[in-house]
C-alpha atoms as a PDB file:
ATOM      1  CA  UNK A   1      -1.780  16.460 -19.529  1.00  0.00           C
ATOM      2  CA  UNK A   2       0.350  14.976 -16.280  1.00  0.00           C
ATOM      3  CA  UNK A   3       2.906  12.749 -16.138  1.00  0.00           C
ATOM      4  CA  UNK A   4       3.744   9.979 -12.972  1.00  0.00           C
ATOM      5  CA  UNK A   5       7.001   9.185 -11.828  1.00  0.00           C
ATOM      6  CA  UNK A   6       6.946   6.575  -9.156  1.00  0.00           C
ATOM      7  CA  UNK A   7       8.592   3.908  -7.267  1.00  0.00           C
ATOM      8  CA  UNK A   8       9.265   0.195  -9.081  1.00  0.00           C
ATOM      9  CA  UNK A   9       7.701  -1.670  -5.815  1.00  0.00           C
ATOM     10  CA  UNK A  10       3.938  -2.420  -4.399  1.00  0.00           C
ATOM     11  CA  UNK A  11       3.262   1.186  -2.723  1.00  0.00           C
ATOM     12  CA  UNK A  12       5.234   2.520  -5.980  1.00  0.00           C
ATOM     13  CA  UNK A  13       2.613   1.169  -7.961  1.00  0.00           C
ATOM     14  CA  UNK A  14      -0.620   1.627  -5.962  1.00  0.00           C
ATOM     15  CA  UNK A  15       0.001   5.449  -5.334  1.00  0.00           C
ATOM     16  CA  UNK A  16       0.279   5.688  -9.024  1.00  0.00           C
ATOM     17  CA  UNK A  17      -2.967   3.629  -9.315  1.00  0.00           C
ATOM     18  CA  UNK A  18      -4.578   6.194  -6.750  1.00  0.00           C
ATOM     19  CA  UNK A  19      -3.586   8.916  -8.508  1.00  0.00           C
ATOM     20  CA  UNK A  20      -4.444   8.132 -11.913  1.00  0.00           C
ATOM     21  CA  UNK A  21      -8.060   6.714 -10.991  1.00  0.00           C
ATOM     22  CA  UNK A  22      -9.031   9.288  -8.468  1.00  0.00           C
ATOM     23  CA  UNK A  23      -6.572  12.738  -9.401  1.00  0.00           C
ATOM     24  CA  UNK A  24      -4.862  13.009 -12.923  1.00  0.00           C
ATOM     25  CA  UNK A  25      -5.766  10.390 -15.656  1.00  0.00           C
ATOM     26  CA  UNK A  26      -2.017  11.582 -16.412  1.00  0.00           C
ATOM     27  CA  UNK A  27      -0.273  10.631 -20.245  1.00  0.00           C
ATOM     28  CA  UNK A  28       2.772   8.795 -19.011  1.00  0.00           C
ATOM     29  CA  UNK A  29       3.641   6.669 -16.041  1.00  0.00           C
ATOM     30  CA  UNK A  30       7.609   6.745 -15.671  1.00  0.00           C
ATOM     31  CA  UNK A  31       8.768   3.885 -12.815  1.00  0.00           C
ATOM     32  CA  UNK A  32      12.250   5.195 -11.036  1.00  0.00           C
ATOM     33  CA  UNK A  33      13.856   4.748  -7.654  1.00  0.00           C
ATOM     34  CA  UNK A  34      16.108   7.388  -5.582  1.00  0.00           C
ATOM     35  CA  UNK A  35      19.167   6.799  -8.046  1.00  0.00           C
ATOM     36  CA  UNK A  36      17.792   7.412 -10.861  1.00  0.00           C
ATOM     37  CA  UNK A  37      15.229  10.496 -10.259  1.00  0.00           C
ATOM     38  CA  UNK A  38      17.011  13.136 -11.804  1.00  0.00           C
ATOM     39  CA  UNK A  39      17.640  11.140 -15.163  1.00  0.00           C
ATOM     40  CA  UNK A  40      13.973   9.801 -15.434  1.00  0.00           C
ATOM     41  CA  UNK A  41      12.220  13.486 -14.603  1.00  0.00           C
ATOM     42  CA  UNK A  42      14.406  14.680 -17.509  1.00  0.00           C
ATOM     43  CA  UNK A  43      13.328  11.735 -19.605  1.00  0.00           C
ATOM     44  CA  UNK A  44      10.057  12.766 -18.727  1.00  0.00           C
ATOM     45  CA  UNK A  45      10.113  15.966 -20.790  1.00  0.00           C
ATOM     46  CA  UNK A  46      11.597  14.268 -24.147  1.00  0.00           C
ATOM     47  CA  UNK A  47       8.573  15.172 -26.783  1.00  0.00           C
ATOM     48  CA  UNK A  48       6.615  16.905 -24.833  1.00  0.00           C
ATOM     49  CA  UNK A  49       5.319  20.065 -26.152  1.00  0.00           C
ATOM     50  CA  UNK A  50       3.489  21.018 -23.394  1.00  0.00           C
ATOM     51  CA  UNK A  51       4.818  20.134 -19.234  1.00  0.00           C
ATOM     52  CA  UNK A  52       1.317  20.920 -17.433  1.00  0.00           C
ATOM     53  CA  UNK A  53       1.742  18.525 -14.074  1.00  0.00           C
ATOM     54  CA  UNK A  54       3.922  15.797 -12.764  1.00  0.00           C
ATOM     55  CA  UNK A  55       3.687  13.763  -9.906  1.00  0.00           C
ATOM     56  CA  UNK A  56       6.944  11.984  -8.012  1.00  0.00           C
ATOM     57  CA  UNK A  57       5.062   9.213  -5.812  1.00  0.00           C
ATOM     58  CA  UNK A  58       7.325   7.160  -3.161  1.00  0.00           C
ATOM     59  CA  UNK A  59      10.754   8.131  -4.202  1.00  0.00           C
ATOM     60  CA  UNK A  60      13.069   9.869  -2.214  1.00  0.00           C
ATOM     61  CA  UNK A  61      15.231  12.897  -3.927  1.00  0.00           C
ATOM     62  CA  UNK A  62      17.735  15.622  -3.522  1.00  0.00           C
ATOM     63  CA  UNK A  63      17.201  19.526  -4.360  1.00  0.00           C
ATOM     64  CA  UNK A  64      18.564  18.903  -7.785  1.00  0.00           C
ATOM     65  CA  UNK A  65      15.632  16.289  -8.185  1.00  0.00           C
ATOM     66  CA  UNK A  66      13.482  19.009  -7.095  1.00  0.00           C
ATOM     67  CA  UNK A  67      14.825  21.684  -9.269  1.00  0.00           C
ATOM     68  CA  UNK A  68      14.631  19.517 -11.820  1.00  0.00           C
ATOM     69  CA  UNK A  69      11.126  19.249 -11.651  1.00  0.00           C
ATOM     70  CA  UNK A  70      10.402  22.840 -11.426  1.00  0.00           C
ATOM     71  CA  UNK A  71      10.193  22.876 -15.486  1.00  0.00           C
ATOM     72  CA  UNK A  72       6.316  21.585 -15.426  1.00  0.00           C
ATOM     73  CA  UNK A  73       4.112  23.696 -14.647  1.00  0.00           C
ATOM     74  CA  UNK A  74       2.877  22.203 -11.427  1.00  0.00           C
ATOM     75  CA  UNK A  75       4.935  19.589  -9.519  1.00  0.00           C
ATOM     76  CA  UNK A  76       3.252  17.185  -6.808  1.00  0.00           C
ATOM     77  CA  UNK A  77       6.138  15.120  -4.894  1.00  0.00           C
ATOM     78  CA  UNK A  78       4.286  13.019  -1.892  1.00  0.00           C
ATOM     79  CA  UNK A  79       6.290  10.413  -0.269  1.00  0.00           C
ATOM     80  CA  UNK A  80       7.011   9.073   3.275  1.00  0.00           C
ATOM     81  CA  UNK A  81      10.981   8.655   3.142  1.00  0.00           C
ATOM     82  CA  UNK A  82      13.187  10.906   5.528  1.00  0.00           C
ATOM     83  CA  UNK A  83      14.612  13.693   3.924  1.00  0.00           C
ATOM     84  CA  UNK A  84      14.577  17.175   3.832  1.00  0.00           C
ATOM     85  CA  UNK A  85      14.223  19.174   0.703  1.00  0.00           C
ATOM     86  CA  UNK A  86      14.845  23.100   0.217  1.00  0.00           C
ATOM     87  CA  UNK A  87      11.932  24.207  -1.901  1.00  0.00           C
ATOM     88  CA  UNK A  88      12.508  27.524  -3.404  1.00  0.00           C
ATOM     89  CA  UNK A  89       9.696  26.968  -6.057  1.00  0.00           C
ATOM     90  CA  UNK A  90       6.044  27.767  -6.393  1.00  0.00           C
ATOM     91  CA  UNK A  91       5.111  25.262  -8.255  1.00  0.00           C
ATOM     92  CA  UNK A  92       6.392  22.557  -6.556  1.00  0.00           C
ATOM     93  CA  UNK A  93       4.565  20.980  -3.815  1.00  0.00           C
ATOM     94  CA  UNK A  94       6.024  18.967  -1.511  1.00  0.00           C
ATOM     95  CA  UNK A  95       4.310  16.444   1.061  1.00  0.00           C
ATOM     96  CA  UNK A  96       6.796  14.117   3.330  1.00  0.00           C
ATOM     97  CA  UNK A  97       4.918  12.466   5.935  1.00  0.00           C
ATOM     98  CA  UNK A  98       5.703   9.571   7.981  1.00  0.00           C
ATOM     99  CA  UNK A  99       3.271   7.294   7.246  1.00  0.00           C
ATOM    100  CA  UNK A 100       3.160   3.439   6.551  1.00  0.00           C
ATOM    101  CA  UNK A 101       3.433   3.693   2.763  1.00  0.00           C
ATOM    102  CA  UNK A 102       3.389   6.797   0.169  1.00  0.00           C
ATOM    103  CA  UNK A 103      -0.250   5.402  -0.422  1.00  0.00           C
ATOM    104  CA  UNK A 104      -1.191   6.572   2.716  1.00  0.00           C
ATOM    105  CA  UNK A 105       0.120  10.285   2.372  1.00  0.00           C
ATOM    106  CA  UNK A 106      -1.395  10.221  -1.150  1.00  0.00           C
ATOM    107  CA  UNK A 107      -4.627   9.575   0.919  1.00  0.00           C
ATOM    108  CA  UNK A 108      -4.134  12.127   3.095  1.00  0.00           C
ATOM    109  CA  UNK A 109      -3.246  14.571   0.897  1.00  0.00           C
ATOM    110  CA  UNK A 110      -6.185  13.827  -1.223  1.00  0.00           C
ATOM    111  CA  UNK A 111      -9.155  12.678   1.208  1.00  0.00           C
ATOM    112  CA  UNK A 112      -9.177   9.397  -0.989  1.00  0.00           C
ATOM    113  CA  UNK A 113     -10.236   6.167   0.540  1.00  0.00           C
ATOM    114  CA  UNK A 114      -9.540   3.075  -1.153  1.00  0.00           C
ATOM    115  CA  UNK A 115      -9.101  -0.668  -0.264  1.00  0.00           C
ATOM    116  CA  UNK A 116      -5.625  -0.709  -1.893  1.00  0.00           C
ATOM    117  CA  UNK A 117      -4.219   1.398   0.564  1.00  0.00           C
ATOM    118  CA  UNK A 118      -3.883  -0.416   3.431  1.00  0.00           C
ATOM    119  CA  UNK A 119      -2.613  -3.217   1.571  1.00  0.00           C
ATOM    120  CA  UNK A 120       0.070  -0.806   0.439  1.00  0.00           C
ATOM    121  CA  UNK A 121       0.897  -0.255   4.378  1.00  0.00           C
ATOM    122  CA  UNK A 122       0.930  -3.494   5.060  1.00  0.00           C
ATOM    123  CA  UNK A 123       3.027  -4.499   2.179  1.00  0.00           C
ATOM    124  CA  UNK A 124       6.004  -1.887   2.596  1.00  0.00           C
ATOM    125  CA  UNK A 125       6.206  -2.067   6.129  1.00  0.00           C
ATOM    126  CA  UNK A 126       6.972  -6.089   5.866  1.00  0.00           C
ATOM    127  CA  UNK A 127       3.653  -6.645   7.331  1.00  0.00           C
ATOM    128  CA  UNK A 128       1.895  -9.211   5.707  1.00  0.00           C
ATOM    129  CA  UNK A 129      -1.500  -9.765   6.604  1.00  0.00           C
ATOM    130  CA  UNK A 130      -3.598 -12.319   4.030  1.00  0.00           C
ATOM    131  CA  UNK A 131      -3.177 -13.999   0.939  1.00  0.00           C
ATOM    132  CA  UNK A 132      -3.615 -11.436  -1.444  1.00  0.00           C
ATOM    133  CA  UNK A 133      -0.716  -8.797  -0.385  1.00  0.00           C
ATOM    134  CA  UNK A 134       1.471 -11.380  -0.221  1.00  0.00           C
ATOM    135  CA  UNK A 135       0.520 -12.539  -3.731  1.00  0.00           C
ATOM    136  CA  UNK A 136       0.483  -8.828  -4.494  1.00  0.00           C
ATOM    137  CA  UNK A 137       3.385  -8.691  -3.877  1.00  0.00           C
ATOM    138  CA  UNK A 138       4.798 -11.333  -4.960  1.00  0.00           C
ATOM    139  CA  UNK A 139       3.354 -10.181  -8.395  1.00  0.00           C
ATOM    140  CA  UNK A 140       5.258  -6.986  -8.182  1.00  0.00           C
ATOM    141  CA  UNK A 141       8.868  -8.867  -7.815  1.00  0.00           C
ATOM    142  CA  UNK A 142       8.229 -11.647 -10.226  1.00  0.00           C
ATOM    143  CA  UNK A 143       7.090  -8.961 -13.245  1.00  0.00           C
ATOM    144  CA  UNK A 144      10.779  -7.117 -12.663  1.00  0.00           C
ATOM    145  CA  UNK A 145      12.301 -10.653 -12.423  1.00  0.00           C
ATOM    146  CA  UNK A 146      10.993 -11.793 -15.200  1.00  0.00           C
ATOM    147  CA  UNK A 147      10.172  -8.955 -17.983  1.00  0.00           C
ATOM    148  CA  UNK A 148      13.587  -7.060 -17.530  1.00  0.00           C
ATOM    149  CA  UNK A 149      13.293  -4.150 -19.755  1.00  0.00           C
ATOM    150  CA  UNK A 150       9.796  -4.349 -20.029  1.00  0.00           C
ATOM    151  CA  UNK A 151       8.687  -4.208 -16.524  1.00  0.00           C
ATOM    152  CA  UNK A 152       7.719  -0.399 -17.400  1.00  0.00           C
ATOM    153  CA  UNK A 153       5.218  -1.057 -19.141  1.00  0.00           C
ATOM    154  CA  UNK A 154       3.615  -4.105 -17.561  1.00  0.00           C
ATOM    155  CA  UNK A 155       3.745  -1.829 -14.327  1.00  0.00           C
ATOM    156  CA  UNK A 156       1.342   0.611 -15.718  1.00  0.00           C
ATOM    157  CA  UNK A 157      -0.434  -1.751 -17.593  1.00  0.00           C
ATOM    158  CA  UNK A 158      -0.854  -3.627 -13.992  1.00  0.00           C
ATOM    159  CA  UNK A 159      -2.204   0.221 -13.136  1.00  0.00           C
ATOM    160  CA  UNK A 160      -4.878   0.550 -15.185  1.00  0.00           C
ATOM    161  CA  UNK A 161      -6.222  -2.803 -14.456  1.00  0.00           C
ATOM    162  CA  UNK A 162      -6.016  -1.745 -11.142  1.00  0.00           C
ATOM    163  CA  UNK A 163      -8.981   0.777 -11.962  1.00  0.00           C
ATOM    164  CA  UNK A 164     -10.936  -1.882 -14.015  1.00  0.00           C
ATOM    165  CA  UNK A 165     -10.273  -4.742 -11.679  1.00  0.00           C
ATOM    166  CA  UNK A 166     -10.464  -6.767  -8.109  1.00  0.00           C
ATOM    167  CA  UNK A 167      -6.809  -7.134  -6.955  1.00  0.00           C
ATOM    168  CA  UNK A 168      -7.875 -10.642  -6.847  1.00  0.00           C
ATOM    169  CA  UNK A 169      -8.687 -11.124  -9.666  1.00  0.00           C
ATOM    170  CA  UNK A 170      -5.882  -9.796 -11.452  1.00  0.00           C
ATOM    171  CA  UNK A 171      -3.832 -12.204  -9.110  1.00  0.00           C
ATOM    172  CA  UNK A 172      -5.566 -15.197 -10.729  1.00  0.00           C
ATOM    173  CA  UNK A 173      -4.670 -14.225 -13.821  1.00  0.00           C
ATOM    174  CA  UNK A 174      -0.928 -13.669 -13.058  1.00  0.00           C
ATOM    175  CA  UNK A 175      -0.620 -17.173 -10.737  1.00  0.00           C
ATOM    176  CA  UNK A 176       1.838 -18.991 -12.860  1.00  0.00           C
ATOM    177  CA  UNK A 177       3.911 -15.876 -12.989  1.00  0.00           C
ATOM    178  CA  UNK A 178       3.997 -15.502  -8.843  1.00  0.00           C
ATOM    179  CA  UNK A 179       4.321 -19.415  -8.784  1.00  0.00           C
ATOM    180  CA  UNK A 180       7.478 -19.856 -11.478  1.00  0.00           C
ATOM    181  CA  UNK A 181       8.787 -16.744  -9.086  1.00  0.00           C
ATOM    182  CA  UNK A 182       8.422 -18.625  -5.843  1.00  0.00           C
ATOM    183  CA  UNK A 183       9.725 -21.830  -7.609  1.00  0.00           C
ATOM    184  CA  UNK A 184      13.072 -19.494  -8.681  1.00  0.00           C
ATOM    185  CA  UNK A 185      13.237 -18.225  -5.134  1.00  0.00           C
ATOM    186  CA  UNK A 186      13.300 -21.733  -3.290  1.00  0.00           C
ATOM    187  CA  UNK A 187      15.303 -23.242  -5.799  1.00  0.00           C
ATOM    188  CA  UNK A 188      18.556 -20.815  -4.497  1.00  0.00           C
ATOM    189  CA  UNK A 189      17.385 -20.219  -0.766  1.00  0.00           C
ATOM    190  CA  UNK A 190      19.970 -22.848   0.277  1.00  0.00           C
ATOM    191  CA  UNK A 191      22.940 -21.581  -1.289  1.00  0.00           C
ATOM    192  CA  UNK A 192      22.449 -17.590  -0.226  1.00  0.00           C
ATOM    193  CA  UNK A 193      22.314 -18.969   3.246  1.00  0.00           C
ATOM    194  CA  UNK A 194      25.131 -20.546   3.117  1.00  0.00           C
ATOM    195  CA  UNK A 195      26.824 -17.714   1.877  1.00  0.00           C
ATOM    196  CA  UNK A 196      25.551 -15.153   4.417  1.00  0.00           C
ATOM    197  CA  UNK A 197      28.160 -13.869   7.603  1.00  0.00           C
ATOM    198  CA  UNK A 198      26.959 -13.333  10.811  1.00  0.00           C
ATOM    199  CA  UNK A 199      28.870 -11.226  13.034  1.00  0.00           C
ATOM    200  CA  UNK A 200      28.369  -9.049  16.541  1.00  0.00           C
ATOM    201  CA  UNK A 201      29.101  -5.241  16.003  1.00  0.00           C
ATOM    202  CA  UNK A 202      28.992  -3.081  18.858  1.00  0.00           C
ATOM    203  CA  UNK A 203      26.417  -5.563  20.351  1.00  0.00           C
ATOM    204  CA  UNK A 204      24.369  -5.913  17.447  1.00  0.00           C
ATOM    205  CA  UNK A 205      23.911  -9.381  15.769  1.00  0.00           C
ATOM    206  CA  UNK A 206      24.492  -8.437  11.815  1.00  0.00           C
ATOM    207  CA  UNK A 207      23.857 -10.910   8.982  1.00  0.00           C
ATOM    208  CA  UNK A 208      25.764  -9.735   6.037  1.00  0.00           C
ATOM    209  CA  UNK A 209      24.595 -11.491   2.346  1.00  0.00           C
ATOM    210  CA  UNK A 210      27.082 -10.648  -0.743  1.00  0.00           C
ATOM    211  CA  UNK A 211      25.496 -12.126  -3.800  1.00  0.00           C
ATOM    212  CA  UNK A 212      25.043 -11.091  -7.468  1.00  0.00           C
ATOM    213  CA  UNK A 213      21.594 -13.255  -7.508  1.00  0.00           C
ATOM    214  CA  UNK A 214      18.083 -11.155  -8.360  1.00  0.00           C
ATOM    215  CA  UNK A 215      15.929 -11.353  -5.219  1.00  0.00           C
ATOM    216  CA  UNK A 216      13.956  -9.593  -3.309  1.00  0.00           C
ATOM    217  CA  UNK A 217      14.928  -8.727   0.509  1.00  0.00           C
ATOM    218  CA  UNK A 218      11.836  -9.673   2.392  1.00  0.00           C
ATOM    219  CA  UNK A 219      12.611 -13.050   0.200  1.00  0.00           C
ATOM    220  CA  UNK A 220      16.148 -13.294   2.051  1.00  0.00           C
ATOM    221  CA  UNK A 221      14.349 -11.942   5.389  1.00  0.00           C
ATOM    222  CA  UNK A 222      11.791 -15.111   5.423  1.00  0.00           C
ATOM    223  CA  UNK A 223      14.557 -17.272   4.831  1.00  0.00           C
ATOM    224  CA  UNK A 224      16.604 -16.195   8.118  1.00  0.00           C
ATOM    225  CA  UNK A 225      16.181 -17.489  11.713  1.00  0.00           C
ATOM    226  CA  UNK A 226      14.599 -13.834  13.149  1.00  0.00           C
ATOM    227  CA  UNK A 227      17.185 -14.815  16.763  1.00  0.00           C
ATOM    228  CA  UNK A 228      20.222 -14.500  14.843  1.00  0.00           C
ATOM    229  CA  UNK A 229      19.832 -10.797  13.510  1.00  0.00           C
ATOM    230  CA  UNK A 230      19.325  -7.714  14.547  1.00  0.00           C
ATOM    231  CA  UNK A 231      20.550  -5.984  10.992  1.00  0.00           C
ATOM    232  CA  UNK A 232      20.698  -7.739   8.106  1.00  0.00           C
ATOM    233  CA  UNK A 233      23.058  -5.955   4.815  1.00  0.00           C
ATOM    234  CA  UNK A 234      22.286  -7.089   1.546  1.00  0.00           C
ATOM    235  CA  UNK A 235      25.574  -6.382  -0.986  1.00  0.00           C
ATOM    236  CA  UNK A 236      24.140  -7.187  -4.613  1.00  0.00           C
ATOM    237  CA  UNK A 237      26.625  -6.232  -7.104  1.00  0.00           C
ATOM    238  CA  UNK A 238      26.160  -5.841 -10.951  1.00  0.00           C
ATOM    239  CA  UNK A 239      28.484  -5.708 -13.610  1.00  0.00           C
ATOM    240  CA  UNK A 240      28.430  -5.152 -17.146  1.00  0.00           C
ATOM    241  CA  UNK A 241      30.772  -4.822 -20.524  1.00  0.00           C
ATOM    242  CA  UNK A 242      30.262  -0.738 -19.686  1.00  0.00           C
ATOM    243  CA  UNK A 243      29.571  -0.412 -16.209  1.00  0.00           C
ATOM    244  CA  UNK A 244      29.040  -2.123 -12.999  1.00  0.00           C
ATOM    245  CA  UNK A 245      27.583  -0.959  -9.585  1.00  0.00           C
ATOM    246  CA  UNK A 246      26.489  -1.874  -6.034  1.00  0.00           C
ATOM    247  CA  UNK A 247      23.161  -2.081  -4.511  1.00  0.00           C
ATOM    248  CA  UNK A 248      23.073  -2.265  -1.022  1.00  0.00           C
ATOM    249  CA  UNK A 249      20.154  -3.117   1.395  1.00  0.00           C
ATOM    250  CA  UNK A 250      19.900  -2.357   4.945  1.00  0.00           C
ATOM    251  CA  UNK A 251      17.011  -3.879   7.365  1.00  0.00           C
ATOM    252  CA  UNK A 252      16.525  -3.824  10.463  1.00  0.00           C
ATOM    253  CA  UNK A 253      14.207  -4.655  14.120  1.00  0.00           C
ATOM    254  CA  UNK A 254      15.673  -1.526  16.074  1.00  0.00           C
ATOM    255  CA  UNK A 255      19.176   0.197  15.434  1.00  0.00           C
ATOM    256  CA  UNK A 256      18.815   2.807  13.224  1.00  0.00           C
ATOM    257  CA  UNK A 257      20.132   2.292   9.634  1.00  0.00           C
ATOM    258  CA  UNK A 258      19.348   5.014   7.779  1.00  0.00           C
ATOM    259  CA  UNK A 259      22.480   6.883   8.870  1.00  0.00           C
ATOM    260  CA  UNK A 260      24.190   3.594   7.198  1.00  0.00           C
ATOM    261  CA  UNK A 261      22.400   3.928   4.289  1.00  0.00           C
ATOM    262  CA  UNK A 262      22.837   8.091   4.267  1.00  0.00           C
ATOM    263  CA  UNK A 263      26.808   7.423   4.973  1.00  0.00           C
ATOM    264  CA  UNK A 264      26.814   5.459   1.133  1.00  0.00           C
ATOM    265  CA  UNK A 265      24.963   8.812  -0.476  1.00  0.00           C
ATOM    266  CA  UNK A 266      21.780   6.262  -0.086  1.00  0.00           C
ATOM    267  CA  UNK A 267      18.294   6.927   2.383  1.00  0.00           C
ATOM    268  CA  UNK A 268      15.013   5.270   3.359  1.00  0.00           C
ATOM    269  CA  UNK A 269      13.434   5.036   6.569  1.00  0.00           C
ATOM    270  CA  UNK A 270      15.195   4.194  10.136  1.00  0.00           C
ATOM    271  CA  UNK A 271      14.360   0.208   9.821  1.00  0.00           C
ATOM    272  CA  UNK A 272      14.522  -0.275   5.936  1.00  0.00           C
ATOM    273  CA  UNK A 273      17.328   1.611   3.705  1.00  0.00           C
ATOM    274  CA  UNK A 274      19.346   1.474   0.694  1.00  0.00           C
ATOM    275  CA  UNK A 275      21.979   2.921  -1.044  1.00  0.00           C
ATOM    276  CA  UNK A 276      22.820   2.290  -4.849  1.00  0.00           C
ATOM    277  CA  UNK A 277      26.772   2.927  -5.567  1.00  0.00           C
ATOM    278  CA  UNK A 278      29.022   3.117  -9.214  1.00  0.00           C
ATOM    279  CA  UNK A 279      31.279   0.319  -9.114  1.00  0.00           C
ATOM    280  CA  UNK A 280      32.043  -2.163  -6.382  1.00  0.00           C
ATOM    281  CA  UNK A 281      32.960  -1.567  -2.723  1.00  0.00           C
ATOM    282  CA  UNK A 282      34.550  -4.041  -0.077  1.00  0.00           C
ATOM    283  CA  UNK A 283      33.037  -5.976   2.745  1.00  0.00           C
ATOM    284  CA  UNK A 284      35.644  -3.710   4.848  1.00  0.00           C
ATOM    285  CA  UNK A 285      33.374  -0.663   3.329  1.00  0.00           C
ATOM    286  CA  UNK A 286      30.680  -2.374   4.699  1.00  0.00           C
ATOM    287  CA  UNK A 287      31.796  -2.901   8.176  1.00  0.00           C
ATOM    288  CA  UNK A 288      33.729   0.077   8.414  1.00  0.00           C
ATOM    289  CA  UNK A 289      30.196   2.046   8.150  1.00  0.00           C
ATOM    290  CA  UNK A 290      28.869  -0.118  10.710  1.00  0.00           C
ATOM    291  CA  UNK A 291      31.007   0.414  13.316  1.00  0.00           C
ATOM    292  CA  UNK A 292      30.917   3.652  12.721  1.00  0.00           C
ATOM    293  CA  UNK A 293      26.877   4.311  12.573  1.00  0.00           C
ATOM    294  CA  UNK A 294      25.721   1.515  14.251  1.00  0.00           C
END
């Protein structure tokens, strides 16, 4: 039996829907992100007597992700982030291709045609085209919003009504959720931007946004007049009685972030990046980088 690790967001979850309806049925979908990839692959393996197949869908890692998951017996990783693994195993494939969404190299990879995937490309490159990715979503951001430890398991239940259902459908039965989301979004719109910097950097307009508050980028993207950016940093800190860290967020029309993102141990893709740190750092961090990479 397989196991799925993939990404929390919309191409996350449809390249785990692809896979499981059209590939692997697979036992166990596990949702991660670049940070945490070594820690959920080993979760992965608690109980399981035998490690036949896992796949690592949309989610960047490192070569001790990839050694890692060398213990199954067969290891698919497809994903369309920029990096550069060594692969020194046999049993682990490997496919990195530069494509719209992971969904896409999972159809590639696979020959599999399948209305989800463009809306996958068209959701994760910010590309919103009709009602139902942006409810999609939507969906997506309002489930880890509002289930917190739970989201897990509503993801992959949201999978496998993927293979039973219309998109649509399943978006009319989760309205009040995207709605009470949307509600929760307007409601502090006004107070992020009045709390976001604007400065020129080596003749790039950057709009910098500290804030502890849970929202989604593309939320803080609609928000912004497109003239006065050209880069916009998203700080969101979290703290807790045992630990705190720093998420940060770059986006971005033309400059290349990634190398931003890469100089805070993060990655991503040349417009869209992120980094996830232990502890706090300083809006001098910040800027310090930026002059630097930008």
């Amino acid at each position: 039996m397989s196991n799925i690790i993939t990404h929390t967001d919309s191409d996350g979850v449809i390249s785990a829907y692809l896979i499981r309806k059209y590939i692997d049925k697979s036992k166990k979908i596990f949702f991660s992100n670049p940070s945490l990839i070594k820690d959920t692959i080993a979760k992965s393996v608690i109980g399981e007597n035998k490690l036949d197949k896992l796949f690592i869908l949309d989610i960047a890692g490192n070569d001790h992700a990839v050694h890692l998951s060398s213990v199954y017996d067969k290891t698919i990783w497809i994903d369309h982030h920029l990096w550069a693994p060594i692969n020194n195993y046999e049993n682990v494939e490997i496919y990195i291709m530069q494509e719209p969404s992971a969904a896409q190299v999972v159809s590639n990879v696979f020959g599999i045609e399948d209305y989800m995937i463009e809306m996958a490309n068209h959701i994760d490159q910010n590309n919103i085209t009709n009602k139902n990715e942006n409810n999609f979503r939507d969906l997506i951001s309002a489930i880890k919003f509002y289930k917190g430890k739970y989201f897990d398991k509503i993801l992959e239940n949201l999978v496998n009504d993927l293979m039973n259902k219309d998109v649509e459908i399943i978006i009319n039965e989760n309205m009040e959720i995207i709605e009470n989301f949307r509600i929760y979004v307007e409601s502090i719109k006004k107070r992020l931007e009045n709390n976001i910097v604007f400065l020129k950097i080596n003749g790039k307009k950057i709009a910098i946004l500290e804030t502890e508050e849970n929202i989604p980028v593309y939320k803080i993207e609609e928000s912004l007049d497109p003239s006065k950016w050209d880069v916009l940093i998203v700080k969101f800190f979290r703290s807790g009685r045992e630990y705190s860290y720093t998420k940060l967020e770059f986006r971005s029309k033309k400059p290349d972030v990634l190398k931003i993102a890469r100089a805070f141990g993060g990655g991503g893709h040349l417009l869209a990046a992120g980094a996830s740190i232990n502890g706090s750092i300083s809006f001098n961090d910040i800027l310090s980088a930026v002059n630097l990479f930008l």
